[in-house]
N, C-alpha and C. Protein backbone atom coordinates (compact mmCIF):
# COMPACT_ATOMS: atom_id res chain seq x y z
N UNK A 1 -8.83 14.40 5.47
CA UNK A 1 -7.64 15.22 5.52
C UNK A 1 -7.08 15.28 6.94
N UNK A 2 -7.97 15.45 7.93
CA UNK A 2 -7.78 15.70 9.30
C UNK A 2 -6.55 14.14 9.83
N UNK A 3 -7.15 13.16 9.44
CA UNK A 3 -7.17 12.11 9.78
C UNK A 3 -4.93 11.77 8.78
N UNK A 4 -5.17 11.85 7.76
CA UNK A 4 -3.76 11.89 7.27
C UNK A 4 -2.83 13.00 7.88
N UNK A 5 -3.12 14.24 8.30
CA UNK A 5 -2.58 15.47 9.43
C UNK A 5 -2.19 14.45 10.44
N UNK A 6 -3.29 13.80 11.06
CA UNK A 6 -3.06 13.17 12.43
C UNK A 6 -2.00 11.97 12.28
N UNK A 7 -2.00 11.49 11.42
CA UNK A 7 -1.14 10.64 11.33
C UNK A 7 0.42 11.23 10.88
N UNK A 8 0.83 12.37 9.85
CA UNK A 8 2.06 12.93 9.51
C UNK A 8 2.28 13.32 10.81
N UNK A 9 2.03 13.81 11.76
CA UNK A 9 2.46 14.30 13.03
C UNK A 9 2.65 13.17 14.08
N UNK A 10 1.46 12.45 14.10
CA UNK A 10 2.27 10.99 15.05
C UNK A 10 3.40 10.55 14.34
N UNK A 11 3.78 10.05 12.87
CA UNK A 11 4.82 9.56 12.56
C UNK A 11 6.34 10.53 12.70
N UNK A 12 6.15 11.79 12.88
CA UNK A 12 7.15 12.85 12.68
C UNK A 12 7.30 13.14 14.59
N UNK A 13 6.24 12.43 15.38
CA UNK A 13 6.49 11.92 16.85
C UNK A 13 7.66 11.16 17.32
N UNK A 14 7.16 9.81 16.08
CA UNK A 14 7.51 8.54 16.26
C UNK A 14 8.85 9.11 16.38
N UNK A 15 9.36 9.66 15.06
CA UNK A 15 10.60 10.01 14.67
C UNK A 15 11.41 10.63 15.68
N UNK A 16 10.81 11.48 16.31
CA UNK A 16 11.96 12.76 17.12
C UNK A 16 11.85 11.86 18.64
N UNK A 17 11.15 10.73 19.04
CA UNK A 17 10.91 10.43 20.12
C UNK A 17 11.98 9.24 20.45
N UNK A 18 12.84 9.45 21.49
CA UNK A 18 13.95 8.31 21.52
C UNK A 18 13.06 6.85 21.65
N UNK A 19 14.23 5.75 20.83
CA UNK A 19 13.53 5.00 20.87
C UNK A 19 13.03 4.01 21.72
N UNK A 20 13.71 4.00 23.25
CA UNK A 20 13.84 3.25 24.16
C UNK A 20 12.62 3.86 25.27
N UNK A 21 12.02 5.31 24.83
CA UNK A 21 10.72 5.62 25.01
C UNK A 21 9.55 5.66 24.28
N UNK A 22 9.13 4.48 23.25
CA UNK A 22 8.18 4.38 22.43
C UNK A 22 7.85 3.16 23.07
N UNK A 23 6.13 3.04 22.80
CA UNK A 23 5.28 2.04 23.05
C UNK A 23 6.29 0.44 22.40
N UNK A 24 5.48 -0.86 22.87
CA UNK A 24 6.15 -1.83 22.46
C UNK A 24 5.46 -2.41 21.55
N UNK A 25 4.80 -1.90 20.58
CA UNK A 25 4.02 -2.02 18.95
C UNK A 25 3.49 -1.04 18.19
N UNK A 26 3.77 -1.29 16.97
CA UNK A 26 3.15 -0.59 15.92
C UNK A 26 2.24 -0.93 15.14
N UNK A 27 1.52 -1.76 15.25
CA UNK A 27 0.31 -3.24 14.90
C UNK A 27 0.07 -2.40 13.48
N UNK A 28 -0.70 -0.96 13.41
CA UNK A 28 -1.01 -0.75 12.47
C UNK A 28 -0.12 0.17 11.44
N UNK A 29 1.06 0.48 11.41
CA UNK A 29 1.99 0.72 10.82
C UNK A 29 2.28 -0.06 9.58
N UNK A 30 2.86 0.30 8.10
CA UNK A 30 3.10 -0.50 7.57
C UNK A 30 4.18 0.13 6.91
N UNK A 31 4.61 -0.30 5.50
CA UNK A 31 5.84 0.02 5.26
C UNK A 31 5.86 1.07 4.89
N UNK A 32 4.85 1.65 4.43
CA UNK A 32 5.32 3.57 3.59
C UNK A 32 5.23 4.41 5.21
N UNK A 33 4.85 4.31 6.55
CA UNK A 33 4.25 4.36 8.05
C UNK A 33 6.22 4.09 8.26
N UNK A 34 6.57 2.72 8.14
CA UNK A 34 7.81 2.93 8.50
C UNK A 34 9.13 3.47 7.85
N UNK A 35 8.75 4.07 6.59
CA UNK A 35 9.35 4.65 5.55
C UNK A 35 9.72 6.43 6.10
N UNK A 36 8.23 6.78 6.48
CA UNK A 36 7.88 7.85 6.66
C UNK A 36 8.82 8.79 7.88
N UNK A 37 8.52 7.57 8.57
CA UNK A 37 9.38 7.97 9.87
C UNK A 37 10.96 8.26 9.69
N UNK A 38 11.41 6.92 8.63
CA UNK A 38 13.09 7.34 8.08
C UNK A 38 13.20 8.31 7.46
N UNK A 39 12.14 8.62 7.00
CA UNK A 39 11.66 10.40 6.13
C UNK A 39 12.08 11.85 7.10
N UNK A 40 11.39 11.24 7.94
CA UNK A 40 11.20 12.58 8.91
C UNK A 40 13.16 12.86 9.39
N UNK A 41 13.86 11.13 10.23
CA UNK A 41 15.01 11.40 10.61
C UNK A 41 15.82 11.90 9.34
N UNK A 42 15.68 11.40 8.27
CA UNK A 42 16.87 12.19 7.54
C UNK A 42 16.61 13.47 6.96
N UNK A 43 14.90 14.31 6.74
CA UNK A 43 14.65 15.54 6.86
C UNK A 43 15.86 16.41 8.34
N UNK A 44 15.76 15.42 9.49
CA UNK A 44 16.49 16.25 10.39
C UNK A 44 17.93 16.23 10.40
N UNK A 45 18.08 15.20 9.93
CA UNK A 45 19.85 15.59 9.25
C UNK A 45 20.14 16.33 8.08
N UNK A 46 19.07 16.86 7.21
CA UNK A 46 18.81 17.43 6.26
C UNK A 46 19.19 18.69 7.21
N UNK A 47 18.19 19.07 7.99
CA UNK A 47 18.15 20.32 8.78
C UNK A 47 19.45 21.06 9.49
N UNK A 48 20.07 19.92 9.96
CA UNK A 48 21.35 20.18 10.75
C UNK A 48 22.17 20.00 9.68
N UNK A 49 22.22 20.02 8.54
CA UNK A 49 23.34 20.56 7.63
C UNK A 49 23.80 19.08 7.15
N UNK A 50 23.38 18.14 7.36
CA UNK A 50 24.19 16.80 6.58
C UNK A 50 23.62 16.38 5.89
N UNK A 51 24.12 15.11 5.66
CA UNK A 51 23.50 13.98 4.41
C UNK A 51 21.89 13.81 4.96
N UNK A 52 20.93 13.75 3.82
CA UNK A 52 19.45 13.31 4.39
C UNK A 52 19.13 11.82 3.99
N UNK A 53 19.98 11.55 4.98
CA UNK A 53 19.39 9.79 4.93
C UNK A 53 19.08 9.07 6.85
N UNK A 54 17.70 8.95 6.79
CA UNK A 54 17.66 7.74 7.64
C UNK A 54 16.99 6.87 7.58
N UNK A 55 17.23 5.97 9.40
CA UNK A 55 16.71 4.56 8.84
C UNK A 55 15.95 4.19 10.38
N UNK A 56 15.08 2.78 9.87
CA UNK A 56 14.29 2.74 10.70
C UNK A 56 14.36 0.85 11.00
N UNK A 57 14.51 0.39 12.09
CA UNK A 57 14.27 -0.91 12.06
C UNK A 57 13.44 -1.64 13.39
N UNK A 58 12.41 -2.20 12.61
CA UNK A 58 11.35 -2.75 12.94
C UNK A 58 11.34 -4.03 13.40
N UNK A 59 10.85 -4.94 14.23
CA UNK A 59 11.06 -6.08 14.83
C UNK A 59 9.95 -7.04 13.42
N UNK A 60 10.04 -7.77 12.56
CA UNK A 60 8.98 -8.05 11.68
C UNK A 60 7.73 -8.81 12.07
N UNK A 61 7.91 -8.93 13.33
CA UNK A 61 6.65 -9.82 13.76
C UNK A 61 5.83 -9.23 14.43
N UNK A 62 6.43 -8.09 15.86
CA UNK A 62 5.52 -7.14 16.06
C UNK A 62 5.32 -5.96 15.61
N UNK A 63 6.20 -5.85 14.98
CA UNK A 63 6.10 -3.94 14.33
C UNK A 63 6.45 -3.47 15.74
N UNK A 64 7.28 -3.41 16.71
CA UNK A 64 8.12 -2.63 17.56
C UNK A 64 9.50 -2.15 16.86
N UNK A 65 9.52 -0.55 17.22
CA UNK A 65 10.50 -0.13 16.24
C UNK A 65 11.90 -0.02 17.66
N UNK A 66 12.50 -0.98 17.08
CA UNK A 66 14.00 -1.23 18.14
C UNK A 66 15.31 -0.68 17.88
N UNK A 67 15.50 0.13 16.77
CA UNK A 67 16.48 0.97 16.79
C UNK A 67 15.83 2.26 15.41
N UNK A 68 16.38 3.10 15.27
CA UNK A 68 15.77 4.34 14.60
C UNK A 68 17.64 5.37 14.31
N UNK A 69 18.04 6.34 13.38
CA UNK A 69 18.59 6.60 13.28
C UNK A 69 19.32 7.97 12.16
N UNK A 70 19.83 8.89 11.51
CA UNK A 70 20.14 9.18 10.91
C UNK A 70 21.80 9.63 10.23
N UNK A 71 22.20 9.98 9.14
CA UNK A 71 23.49 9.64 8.81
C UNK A 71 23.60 11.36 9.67
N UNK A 72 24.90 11.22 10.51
CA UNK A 72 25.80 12.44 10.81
C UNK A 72 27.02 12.47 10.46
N UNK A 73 27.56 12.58 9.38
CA UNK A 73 28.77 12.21 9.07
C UNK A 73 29.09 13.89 8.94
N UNK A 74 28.64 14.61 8.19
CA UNK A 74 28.82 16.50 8.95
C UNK A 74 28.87 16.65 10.05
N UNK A 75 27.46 15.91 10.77
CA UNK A 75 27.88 16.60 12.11
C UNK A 75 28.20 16.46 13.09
N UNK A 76 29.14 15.13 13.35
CA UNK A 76 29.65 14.41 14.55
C UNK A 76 31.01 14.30 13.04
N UNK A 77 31.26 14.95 11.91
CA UNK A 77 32.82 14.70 11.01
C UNK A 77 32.79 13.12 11.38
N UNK A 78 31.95 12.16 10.80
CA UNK A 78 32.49 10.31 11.20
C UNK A 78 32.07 9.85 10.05
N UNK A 79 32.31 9.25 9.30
CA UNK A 79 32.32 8.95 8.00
C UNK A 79 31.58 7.44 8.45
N UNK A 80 31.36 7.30 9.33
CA UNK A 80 30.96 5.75 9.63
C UNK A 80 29.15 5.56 10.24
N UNK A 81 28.80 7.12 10.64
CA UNK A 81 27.86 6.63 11.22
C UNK A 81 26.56 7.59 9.83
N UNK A 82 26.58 6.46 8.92
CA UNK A 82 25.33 6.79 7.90
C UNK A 82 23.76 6.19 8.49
N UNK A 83 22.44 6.86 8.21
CA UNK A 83 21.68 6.24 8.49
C UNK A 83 21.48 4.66 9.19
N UNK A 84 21.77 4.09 8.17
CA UNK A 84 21.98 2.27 8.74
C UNK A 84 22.31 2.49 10.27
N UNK A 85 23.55 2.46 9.91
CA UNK A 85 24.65 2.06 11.10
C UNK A 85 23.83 2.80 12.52
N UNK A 86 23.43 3.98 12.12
CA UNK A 86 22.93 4.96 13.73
C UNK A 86 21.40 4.00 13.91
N UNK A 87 21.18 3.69 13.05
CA UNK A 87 19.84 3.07 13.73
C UNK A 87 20.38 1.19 14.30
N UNK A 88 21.21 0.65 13.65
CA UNK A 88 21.85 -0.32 13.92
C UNK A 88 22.46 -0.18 15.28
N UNK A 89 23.44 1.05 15.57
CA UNK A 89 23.66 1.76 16.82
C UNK A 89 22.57 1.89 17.69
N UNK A 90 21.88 2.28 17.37
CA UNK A 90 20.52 2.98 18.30
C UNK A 90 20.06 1.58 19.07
N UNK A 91 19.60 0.54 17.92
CA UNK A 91 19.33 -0.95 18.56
C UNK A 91 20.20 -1.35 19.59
N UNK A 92 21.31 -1.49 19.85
CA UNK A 92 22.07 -2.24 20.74
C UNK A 92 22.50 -0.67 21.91
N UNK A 93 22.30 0.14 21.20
CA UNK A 93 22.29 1.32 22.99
C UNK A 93 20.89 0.74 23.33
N UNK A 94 19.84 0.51 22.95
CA UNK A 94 18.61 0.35 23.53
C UNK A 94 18.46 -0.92 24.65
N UNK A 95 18.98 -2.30 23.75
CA UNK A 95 18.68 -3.30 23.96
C UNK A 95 19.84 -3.59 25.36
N UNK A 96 20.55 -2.63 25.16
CA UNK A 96 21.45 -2.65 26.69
C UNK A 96 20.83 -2.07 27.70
N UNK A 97 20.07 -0.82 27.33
CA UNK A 97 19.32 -0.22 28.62
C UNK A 97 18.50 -1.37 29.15
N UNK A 98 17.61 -1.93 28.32
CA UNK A 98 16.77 -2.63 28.83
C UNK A 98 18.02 -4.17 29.46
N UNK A 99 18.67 -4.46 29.87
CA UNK A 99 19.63 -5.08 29.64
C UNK A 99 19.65 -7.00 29.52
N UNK A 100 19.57 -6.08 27.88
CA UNK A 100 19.26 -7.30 26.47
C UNK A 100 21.01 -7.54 26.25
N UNK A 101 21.48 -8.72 25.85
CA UNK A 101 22.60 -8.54 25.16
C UNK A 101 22.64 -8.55 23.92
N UNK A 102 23.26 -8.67 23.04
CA UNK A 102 23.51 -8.64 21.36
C UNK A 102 22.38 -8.54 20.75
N UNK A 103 22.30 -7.23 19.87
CA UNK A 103 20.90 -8.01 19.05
C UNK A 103 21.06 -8.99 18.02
N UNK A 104 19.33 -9.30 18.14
CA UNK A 104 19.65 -10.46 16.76
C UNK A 104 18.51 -9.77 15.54
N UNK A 105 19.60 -9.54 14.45
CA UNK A 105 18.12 -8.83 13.87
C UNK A 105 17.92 -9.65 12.85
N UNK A 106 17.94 -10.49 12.52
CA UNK A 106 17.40 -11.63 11.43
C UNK A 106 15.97 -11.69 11.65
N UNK A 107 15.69 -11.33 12.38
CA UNK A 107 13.64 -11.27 12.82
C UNK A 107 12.92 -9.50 12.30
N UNK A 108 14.47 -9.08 11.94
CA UNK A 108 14.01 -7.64 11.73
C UNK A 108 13.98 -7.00 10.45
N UNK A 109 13.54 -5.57 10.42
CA UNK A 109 13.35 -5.23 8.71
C UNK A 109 13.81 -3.70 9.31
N UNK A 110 15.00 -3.51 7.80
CA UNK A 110 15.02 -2.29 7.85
C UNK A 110 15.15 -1.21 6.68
N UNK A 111 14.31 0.02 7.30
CA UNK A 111 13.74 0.46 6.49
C UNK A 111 14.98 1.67 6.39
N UNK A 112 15.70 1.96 5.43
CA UNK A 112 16.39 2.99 4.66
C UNK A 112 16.02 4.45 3.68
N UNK A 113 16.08 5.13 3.66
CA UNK A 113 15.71 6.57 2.92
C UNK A 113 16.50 6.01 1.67
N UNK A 114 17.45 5.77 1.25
CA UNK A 114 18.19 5.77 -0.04
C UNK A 114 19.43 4.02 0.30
N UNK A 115 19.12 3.90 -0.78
CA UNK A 115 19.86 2.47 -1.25
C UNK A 115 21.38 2.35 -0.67
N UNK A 116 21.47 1.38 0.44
CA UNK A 116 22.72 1.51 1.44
C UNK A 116 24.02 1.63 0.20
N UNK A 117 25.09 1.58 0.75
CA UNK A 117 26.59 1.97 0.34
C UNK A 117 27.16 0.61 0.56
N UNK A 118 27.80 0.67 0.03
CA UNK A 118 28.87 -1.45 0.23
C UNK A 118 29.22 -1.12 1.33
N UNK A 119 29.72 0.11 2.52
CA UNK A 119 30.08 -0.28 3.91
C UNK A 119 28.89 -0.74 4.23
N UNK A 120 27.90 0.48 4.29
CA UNK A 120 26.41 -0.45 5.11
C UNK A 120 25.63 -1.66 4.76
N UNK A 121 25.87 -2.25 3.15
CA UNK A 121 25.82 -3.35 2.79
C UNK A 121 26.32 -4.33 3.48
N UNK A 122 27.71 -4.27 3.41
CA UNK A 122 28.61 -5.17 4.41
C UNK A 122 27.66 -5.35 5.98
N UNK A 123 27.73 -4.46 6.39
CA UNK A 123 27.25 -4.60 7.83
C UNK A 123 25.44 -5.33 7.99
N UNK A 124 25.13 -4.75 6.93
CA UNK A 124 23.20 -5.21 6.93
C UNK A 124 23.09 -7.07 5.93
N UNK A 125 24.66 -7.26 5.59
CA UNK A 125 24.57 -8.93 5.19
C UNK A 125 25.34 -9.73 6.38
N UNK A 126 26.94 -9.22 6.87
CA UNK A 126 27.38 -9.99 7.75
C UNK A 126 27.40 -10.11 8.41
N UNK A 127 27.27 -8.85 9.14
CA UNK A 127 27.17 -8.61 10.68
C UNK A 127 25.33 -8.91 11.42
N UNK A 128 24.32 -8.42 10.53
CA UNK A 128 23.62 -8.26 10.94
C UNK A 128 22.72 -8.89 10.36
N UNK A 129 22.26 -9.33 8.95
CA UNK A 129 21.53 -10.66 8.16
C UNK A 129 19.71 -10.17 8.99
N UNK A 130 19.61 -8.70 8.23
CA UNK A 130 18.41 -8.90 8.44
C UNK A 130 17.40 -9.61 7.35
N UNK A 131 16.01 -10.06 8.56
CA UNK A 131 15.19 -10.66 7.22
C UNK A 131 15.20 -10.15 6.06
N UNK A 132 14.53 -8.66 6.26
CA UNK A 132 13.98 -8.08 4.87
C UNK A 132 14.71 -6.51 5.14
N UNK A 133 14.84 -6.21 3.62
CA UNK A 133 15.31 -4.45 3.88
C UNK A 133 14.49 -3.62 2.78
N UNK A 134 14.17 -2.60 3.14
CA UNK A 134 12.93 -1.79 2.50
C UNK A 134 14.00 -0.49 2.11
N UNK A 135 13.98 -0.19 1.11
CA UNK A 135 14.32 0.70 0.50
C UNK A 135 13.73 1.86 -0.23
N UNK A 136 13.81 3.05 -0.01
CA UNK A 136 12.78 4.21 -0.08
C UNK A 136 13.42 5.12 -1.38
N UNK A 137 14.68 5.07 -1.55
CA UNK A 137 15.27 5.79 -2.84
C UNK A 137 16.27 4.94 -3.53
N UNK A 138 15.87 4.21 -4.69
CA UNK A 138 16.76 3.71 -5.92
C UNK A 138 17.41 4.49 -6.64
N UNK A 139 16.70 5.57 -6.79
CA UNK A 139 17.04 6.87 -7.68
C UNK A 139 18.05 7.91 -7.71
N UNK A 140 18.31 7.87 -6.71
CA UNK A 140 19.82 8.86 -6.24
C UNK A 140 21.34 8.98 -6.14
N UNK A 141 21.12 7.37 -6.28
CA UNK A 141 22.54 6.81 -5.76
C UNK A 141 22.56 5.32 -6.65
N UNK A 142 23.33 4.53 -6.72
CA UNK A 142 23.37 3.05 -7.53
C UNK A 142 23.03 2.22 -6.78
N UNK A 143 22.05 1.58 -7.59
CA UNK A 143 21.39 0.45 -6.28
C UNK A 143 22.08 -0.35 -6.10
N UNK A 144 21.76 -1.16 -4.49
CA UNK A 144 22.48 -1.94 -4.28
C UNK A 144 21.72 -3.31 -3.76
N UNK A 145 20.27 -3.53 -4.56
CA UNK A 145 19.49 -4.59 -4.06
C UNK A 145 20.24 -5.69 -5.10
N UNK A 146 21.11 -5.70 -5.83
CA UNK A 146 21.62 -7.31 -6.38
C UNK A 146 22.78 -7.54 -5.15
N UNK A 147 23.43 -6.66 -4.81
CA UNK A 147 24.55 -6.87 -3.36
C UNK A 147 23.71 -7.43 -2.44
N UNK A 148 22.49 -6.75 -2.21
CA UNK A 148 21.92 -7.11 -0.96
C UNK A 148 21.30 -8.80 -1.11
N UNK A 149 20.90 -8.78 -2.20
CA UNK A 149 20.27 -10.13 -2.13
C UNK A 149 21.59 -11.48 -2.60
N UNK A 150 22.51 -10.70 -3.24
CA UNK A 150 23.65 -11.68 -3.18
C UNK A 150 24.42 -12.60 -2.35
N UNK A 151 24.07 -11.44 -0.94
CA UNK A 151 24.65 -11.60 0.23
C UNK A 151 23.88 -12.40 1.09
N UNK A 152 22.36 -12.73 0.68
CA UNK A 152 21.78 -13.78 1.55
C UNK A 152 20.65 -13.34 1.73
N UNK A 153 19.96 -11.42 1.63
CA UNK A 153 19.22 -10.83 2.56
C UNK A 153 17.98 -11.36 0.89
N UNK A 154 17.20 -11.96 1.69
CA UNK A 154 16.06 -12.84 0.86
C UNK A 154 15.06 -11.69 0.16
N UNK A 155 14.40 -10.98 1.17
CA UNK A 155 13.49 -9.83 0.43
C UNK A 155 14.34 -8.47 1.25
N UNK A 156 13.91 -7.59 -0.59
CA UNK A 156 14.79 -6.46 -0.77
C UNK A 156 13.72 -5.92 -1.65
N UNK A 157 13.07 -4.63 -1.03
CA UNK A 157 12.21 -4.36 -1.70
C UNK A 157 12.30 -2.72 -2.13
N UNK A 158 11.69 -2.37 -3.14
CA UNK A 158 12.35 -0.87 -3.30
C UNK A 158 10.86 0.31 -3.45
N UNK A 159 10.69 0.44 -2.39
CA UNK A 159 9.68 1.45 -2.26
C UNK A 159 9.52 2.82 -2.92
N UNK A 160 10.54 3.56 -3.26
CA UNK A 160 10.51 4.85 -4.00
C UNK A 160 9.80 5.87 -3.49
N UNK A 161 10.22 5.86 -2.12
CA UNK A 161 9.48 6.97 -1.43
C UNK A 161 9.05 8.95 -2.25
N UNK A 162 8.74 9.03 -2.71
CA UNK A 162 8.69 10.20 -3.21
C UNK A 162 9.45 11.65 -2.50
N UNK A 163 8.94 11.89 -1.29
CA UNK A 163 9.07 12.87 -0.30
C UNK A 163 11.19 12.47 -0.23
N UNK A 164 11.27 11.18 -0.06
CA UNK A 164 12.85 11.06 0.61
C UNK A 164 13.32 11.47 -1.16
N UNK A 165 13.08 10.63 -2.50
CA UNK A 165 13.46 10.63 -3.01
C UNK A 165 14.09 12.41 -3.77
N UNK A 166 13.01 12.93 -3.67
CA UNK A 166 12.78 14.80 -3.64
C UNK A 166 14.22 15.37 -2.90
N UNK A 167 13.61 15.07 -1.34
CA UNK A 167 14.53 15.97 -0.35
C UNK A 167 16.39 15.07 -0.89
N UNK A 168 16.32 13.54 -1.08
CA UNK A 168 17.88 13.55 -1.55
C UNK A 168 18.39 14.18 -2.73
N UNK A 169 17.62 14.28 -3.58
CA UNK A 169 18.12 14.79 -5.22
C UNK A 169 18.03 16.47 -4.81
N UNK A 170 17.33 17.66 -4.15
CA UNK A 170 17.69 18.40 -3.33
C UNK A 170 19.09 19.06 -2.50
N UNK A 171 19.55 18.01 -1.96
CA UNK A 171 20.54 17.98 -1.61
C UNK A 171 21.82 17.40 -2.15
N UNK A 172 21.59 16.52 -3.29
CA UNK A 172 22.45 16.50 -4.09
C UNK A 172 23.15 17.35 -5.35
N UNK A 173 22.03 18.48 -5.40
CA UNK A 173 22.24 19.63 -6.15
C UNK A 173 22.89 21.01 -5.30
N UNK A 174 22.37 21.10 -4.09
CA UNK A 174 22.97 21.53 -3.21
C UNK A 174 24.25 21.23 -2.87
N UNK A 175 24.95 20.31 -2.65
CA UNK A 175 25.91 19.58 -1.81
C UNK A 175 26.71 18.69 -2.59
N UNK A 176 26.57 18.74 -3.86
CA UNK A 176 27.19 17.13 -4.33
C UNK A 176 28.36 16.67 -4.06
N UNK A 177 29.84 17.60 -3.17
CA UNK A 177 30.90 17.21 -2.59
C UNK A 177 30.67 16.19 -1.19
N UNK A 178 29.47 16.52 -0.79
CA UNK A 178 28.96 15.62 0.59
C UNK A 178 28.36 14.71 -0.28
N UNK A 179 27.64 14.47 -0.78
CA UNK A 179 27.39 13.45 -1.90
C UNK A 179 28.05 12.42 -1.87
N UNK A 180 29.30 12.96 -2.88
CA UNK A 180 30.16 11.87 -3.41
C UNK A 180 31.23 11.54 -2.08
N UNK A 181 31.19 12.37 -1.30
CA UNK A 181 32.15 11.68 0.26
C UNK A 181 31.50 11.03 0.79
N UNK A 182 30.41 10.59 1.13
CA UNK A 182 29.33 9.85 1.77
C UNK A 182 29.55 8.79 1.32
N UNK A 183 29.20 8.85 -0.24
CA UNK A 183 28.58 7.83 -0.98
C UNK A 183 30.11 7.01 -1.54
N UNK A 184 31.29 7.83 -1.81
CA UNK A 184 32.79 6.80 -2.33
C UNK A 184 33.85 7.62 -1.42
N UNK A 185 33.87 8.33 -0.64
CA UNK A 185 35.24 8.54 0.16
C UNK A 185 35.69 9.85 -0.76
N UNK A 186 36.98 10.81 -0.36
CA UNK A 186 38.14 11.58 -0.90
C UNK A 186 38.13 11.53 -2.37
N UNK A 187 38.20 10.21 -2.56
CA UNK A 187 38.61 9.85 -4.24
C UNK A 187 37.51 9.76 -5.06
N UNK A 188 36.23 9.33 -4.45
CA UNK A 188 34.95 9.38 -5.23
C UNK A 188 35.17 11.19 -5.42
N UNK A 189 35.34 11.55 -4.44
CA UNK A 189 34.85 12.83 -4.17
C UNK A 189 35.59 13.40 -5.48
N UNK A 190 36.85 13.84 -5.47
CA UNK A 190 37.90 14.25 -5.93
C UNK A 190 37.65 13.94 -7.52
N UNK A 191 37.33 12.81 -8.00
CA UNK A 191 36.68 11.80 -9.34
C UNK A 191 36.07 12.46 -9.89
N UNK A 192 35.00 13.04 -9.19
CA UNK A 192 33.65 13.41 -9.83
C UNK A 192 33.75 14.78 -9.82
N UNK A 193 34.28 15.57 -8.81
CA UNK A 193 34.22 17.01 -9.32
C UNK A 193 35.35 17.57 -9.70
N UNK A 194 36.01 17.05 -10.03
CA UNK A 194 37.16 17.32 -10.82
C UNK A 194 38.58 17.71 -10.00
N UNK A 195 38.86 17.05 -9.12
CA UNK A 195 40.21 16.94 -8.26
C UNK A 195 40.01 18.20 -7.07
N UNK A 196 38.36 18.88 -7.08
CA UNK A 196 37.91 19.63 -5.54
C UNK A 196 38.31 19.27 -4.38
């Protein structure tokens, strides 16, 4: 018991700790380890009043986690920066400090709380063509692993995190106008709860 304690608290470390100050491996990390951590960031956008989705992306060869992120679209009002994108963000503020230019994440895997949106689709096939993308909630939202693998991204795997899957359906009972703005814009929004 001691030993799983010790570990929910290093990973809920990992999480709150910027990422351009974390060690340069995670050797023994694996995917529910890098799941966990997208757990913890979108618990904290949970906390600060927004959407609970984040994301986590991992270098696939060393397990160095090079960008990390969660959706603030409440609380920075930006409709653009969902999980994905802030950890996609997070990578290239990083890789500039260290002063890296462009990333390349085709060597990378990223790990998501809930099944991206066709914007972050778009961006995780064209812009960015990572190897593999790990997915932690199918259940909440409409999947989007036939987009993802349509688009080129080879393994697309769907983990079903329990804990993320909980805290989003949570907040979708709570919130479902942030919901459907997140997830389709004004008009999703407007669609579904009846012209709100």
């Amino acid at each position: 018991m001691t030993d799983k304690l010790e570990t929910i608290d290093m990973l809920e470390t990992i999480a709150l700790t910027p990422t351009e100050n974390l060690p340069e491996s995670f050797e023994a990390l694996e995917d529910r380890d890098f799941m966990r951590i997208a757990a913890h960031l979108a618990r904290k956008s949970y906390n600060e009043g927004g959407c609970p989705i984040g994301a986590v992306i991992a270098d696939a060869a060393t397990g160095r986690i090079i960008g990390k992120g969660h959706n603030t679209l409440v609380q920075e009002n930006d409709a653009t920066t969902h999980g994905e994108t802030a950890a996609i963000r997070d990578a290239g503020r990083v890789a500039k400090l260290r002063g890296k230019g462009p990333v390349d994440f085709r060597g990378a895997a990223l790990y998501t709380t809930l099944t991206p949106c066709l914007v972050c689709c778009a961006q995780i096939i064209h812009r960015c063509q990572f190897q593999r993308v790990v997915i932690g909630d199918a259940t909440n939202a409409p999947s989007t692993q036939k987009i993802l693998r349509g688009g080129g991204i080879k393994h697309v795997d769907i983990l079903e995190d329990a804990e993320a899957v909980a805290l989003y359906k949570t907040f979708m009972e709570e919130k479902p106008e942030l919901h459907y703005l997140d997830w389709g814009g004004h008009k999703k929004r407007e669609e579904m709860l009846g012209g709100k």
